[in-house]
C-alpha atoms as a PDB file:
ATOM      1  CA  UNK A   1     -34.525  18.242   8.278  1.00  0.00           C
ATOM      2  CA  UNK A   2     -36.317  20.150   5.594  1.00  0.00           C
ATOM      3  CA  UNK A   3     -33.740  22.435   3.786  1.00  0.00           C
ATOM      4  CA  UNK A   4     -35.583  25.997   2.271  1.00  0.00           C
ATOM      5  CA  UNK A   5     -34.049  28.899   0.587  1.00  0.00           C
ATOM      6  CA  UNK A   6     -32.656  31.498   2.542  1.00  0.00           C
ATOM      7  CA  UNK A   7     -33.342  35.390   1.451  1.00  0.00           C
ATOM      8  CA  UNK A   8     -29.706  35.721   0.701  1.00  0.00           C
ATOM      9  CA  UNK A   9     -28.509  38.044  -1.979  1.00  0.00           C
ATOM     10  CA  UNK A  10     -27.000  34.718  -3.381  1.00  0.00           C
ATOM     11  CA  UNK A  11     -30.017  32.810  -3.023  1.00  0.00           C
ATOM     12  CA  UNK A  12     -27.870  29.974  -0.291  1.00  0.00           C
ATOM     13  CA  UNK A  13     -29.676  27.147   0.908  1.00  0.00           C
ATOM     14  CA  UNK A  14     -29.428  25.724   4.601  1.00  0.00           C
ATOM     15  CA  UNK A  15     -31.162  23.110   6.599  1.00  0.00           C
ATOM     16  CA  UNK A  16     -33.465  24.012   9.046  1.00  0.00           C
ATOM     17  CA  UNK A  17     -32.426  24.600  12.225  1.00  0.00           C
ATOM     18  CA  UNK A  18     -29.031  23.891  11.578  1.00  0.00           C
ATOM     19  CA  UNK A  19     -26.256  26.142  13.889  1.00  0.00           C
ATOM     20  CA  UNK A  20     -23.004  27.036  12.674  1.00  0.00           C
ATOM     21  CA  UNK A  21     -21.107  23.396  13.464  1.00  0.00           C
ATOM     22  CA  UNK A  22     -23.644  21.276  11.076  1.00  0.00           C
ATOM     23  CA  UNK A  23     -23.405  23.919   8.633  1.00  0.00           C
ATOM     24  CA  UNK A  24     -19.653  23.984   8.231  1.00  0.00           C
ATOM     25  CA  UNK A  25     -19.815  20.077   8.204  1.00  0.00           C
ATOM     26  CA  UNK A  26     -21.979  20.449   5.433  1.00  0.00           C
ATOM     27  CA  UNK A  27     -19.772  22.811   3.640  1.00  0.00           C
ATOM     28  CA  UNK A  28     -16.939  20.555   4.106  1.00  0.00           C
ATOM     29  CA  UNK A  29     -18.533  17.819   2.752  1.00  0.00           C
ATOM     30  CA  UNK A  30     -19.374  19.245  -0.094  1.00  0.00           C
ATOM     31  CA  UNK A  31     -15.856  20.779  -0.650  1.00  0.00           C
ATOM     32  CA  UNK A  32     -14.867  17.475  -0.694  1.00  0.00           C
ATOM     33  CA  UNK A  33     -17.159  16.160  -3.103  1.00  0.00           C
ATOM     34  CA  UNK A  34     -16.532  18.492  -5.699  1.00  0.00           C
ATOM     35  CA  UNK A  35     -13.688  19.620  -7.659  1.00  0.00           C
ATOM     36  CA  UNK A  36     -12.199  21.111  -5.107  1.00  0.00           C
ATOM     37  CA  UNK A  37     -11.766  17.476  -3.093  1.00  0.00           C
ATOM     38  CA  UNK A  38      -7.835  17.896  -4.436  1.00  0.00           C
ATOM     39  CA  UNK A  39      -7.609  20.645  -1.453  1.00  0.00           C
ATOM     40  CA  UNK A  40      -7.187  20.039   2.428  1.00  0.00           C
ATOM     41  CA  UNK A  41      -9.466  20.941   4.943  1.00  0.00           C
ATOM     42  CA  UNK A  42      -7.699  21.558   7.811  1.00  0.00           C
ATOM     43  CA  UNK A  43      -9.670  21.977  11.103  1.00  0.00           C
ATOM     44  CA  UNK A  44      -7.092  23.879  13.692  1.00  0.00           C
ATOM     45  CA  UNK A  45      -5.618  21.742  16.557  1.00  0.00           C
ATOM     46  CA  UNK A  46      -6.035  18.254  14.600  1.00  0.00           C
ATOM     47  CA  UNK A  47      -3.141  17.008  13.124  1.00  0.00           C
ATOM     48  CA  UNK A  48      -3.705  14.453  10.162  1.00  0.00           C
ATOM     49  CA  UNK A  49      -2.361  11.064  11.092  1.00  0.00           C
ATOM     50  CA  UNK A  50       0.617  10.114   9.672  1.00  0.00           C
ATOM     51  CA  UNK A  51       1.033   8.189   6.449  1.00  0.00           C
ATOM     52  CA  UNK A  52       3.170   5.504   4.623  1.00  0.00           C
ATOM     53  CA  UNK A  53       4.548   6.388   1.094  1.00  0.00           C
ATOM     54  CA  UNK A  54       6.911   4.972  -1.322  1.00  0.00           C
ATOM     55  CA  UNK A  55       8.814   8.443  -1.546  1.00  0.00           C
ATOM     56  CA  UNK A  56      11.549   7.441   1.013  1.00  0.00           C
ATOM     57  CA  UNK A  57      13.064   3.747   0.766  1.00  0.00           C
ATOM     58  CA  UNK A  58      15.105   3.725   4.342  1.00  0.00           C
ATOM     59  CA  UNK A  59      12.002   5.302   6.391  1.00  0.00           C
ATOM     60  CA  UNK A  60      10.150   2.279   5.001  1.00  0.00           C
ATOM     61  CA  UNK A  61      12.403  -0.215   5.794  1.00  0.00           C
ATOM     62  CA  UNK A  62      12.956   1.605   9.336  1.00  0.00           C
ATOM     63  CA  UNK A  63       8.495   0.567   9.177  1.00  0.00           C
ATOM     64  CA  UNK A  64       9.538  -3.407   8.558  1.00  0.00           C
ATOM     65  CA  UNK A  65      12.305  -3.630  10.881  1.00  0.00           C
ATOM     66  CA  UNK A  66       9.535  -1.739  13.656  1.00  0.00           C
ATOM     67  CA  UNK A  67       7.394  -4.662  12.483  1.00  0.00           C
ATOM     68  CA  UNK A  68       9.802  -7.570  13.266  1.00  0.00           C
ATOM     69  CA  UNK A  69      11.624  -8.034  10.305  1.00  0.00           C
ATOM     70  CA  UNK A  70      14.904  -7.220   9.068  1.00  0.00           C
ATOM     71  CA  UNK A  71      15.559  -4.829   6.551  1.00  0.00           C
ATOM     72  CA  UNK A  72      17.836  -3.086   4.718  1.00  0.00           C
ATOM     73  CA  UNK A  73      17.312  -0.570   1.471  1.00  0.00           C
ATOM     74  CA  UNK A  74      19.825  -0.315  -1.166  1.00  0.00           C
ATOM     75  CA  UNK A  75      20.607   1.524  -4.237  1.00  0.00           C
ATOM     76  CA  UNK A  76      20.587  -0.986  -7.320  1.00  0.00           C
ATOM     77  CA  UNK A  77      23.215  -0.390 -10.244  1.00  0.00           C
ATOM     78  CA  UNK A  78      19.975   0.840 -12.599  1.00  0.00           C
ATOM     79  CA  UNK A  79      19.600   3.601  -9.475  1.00  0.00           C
ATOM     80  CA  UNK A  80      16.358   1.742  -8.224  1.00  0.00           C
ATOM     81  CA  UNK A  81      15.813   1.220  -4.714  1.00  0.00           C
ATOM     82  CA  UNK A  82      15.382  -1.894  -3.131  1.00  0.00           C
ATOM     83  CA  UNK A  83      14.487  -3.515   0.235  1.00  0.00           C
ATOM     84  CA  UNK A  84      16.032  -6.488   0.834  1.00  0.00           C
ATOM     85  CA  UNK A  85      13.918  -7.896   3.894  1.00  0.00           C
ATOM     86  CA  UNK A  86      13.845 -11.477   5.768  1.00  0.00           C
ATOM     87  CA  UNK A  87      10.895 -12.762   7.859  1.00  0.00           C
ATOM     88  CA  UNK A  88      11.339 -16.228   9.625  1.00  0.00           C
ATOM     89  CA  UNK A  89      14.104 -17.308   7.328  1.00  0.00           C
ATOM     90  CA  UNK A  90      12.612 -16.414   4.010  1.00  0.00           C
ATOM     91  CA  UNK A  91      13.793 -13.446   2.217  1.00  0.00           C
ATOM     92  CA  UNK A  92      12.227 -11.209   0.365  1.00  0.00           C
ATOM     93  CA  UNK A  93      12.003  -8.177  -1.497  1.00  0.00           C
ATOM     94  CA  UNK A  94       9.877  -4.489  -2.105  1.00  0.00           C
ATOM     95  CA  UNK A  95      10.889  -3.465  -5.660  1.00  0.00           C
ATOM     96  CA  UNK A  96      10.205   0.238  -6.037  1.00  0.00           C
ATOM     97  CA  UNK A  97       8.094   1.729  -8.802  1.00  0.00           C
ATOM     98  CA  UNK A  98       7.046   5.134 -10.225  1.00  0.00           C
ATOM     99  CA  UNK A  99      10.644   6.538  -9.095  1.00  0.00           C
ATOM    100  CA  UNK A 100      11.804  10.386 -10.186  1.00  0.00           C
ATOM    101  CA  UNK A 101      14.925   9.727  -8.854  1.00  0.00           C
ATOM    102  CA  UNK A 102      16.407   7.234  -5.955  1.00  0.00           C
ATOM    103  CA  UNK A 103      13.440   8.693  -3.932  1.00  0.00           C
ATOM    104  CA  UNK A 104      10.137   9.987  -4.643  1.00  0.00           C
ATOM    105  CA  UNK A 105       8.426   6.814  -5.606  1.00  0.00           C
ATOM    106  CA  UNK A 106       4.581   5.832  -6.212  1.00  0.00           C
ATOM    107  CA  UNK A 107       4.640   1.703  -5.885  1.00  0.00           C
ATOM    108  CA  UNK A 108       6.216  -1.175  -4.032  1.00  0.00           C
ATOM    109  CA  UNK A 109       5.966  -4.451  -5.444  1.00  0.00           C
ATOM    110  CA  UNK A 110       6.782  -7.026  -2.661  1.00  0.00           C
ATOM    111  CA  UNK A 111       8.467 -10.168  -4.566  1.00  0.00           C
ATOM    112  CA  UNK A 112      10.303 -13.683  -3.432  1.00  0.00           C
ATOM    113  CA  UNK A 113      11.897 -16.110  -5.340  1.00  0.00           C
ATOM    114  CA  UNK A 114      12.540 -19.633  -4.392  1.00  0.00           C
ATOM    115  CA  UNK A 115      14.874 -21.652  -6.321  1.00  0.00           C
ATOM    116  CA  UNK A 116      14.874 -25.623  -6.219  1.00  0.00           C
ATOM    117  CA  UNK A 117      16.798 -28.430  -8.216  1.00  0.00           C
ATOM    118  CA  UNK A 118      14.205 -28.878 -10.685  1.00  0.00           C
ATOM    119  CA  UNK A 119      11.084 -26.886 -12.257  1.00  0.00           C
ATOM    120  CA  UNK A 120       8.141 -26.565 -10.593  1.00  0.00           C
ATOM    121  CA  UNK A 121       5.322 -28.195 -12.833  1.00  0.00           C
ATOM    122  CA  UNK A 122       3.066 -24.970 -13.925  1.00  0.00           C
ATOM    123  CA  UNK A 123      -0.083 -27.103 -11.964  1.00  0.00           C
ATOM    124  CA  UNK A 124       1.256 -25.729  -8.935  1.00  0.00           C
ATOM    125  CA  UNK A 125       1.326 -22.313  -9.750  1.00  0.00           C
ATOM    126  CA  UNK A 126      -1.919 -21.955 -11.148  1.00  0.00           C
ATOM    127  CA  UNK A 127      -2.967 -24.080  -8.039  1.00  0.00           C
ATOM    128  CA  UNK A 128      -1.711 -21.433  -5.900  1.00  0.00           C
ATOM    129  CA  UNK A 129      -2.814 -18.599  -8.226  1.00  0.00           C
ATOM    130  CA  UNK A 130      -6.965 -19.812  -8.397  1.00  0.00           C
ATOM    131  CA  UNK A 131      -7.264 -19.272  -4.777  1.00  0.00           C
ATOM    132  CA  UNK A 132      -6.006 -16.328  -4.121  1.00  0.00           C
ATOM    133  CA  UNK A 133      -5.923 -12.384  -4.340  1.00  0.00           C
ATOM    134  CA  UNK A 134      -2.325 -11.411  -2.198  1.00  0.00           C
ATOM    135  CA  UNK A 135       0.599 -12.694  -3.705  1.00  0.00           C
ATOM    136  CA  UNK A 136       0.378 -13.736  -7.045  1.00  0.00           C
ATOM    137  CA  UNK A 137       2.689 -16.811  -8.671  1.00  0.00           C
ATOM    138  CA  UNK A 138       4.816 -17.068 -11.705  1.00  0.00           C
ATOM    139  CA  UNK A 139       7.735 -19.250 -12.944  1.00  0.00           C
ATOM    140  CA  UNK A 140      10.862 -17.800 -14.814  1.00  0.00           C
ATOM    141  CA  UNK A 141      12.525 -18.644 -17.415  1.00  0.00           C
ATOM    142  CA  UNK A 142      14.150 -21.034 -15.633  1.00  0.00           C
ATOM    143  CA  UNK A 143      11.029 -22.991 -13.699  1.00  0.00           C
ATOM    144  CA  UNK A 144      11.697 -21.221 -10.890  1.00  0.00           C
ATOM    145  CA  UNK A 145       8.739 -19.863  -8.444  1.00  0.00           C
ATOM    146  CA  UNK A 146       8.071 -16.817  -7.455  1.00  0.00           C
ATOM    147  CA  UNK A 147       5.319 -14.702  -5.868  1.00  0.00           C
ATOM    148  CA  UNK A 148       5.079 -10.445  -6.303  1.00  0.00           C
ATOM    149  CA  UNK A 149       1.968  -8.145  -4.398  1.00  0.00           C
ATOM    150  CA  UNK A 150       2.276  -4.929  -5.836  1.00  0.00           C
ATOM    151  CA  UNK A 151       1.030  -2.241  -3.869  1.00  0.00           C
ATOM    152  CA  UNK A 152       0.642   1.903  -4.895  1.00  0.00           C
ATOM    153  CA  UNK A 153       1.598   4.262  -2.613  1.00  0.00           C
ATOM    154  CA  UNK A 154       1.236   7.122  -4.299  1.00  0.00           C
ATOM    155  CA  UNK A 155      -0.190   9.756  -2.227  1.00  0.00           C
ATOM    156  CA  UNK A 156       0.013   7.399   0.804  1.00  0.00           C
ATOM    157  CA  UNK A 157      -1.514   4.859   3.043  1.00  0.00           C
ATOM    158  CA  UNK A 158      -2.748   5.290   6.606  1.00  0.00           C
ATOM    159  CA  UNK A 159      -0.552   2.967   9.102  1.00  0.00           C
ATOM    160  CA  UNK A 160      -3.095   1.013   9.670  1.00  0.00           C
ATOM    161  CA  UNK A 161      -3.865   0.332   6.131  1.00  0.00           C
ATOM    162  CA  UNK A 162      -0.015  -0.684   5.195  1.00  0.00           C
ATOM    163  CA  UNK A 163       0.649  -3.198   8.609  1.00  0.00           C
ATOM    164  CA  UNK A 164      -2.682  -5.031   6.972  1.00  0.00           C
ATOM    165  CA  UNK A 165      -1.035  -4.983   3.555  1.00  0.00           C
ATOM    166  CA  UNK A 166       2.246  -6.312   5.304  1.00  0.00           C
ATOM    167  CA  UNK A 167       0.540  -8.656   7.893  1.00  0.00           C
ATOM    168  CA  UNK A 168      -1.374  -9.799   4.547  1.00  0.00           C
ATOM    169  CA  UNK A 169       1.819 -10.463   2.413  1.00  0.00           C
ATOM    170  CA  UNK A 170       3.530 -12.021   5.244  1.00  0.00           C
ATOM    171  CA  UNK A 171       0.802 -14.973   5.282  1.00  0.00           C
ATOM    172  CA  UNK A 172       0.871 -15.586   1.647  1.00  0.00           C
ATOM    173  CA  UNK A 173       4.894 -15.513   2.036  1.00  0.00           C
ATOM    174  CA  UNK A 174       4.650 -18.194   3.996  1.00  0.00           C
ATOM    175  CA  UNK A 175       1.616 -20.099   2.830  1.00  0.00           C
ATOM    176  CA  UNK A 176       2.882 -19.599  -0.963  1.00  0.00           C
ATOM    177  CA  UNK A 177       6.667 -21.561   0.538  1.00  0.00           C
ATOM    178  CA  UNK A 178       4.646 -24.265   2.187  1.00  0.00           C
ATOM    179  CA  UNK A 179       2.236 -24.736  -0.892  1.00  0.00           C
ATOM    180  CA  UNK A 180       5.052 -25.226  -3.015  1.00  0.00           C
ATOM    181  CA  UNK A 181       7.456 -27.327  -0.449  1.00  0.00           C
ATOM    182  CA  UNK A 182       9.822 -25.159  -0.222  1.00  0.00           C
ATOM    183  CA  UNK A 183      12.248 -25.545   3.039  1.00  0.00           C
ATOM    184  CA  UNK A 184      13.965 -23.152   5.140  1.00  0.00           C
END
């Protein structure tokens, strides 16, 4: 479509040919592209889908346990909230970040710890950490293993997009235990 300059008072451009649906799709698009992309377009009788945020601990735990696991938030003594969650016998936790108060949080980092009788050897960790992007590896202080995926929230996540992040986390849970021979 060639676009030409319409006689308006304002001088407006429009594509040729182009009704009233392809212009307001054009207009919204460029709403969206500018400054203004901070605002919602609404179109009437379509609901925007739901989304997952970090602002309320217990709704997101309500999300794992939906999703097979069990989970339970809690209130730490610093007034963080916590998920403590378990998936096939591991346990594990999402650490929340970015918190105004118990609530209203940005990030979850999802963390496990796995303790054993000795140190791991550091070649194992950075084993573990050269191959991959979810679920990065650390020791503490006391050569024990552990693997964190932070995630932000802020604004929030379609459904879809957080049940790959958890479906995601879930595998390196698992692979990162049997990579380091850890035993249920």
């Amino acid at each position: 479509m060639d676009g030409h300059r319409d006689g308006g008072a304002r001088g407006r451009w429009r594509a040729a040919g182009a009704g009233p649906v392809a212009a307001a799709l054009v207009l919204a698009a460029a709403a969206a592209a500018g400054p203004a992309a901070a605002r919602s377009i609404r179109i009437p009788g379509i609901s925007p889908p739901p989304l997952v945020d970090a602002t309320d601990p217990w709704a997101l735990a309500d999300r794992l346990v939906a999703a097979g696991l069990t989970a339970e938030a809690e209130i730490l003594d610093d007034r963080t909230p916590r998920i403590r969650a378990g998936d096939e016998g591991l346990t594990f936790f999402l650490n929340f970040y970015g918190c105004s108060s118990e609530v209203d949080c940005t990030a979850v980092d999802f963390s496990a710890g796995f303790t054993f009788d000795a140190p791991l050897e550091w070649s194992v960790i950075n084993a573990w950490n050269a191959g991959r992007i979810i679920g990065k590896a650390h020791l503490d202080d006391g050569g024990m293993p552990w693997i964190s995926h932070l995630v932000t929230l802020e604004g929030g996540v379609s459904e879809a997009n957080f049940a790959a992040v958890l479906a995601a986390w879930r595998i390196a849970l698992h692979d990162f235990a049997a990579h380091i021979g850890f035993t249920k």
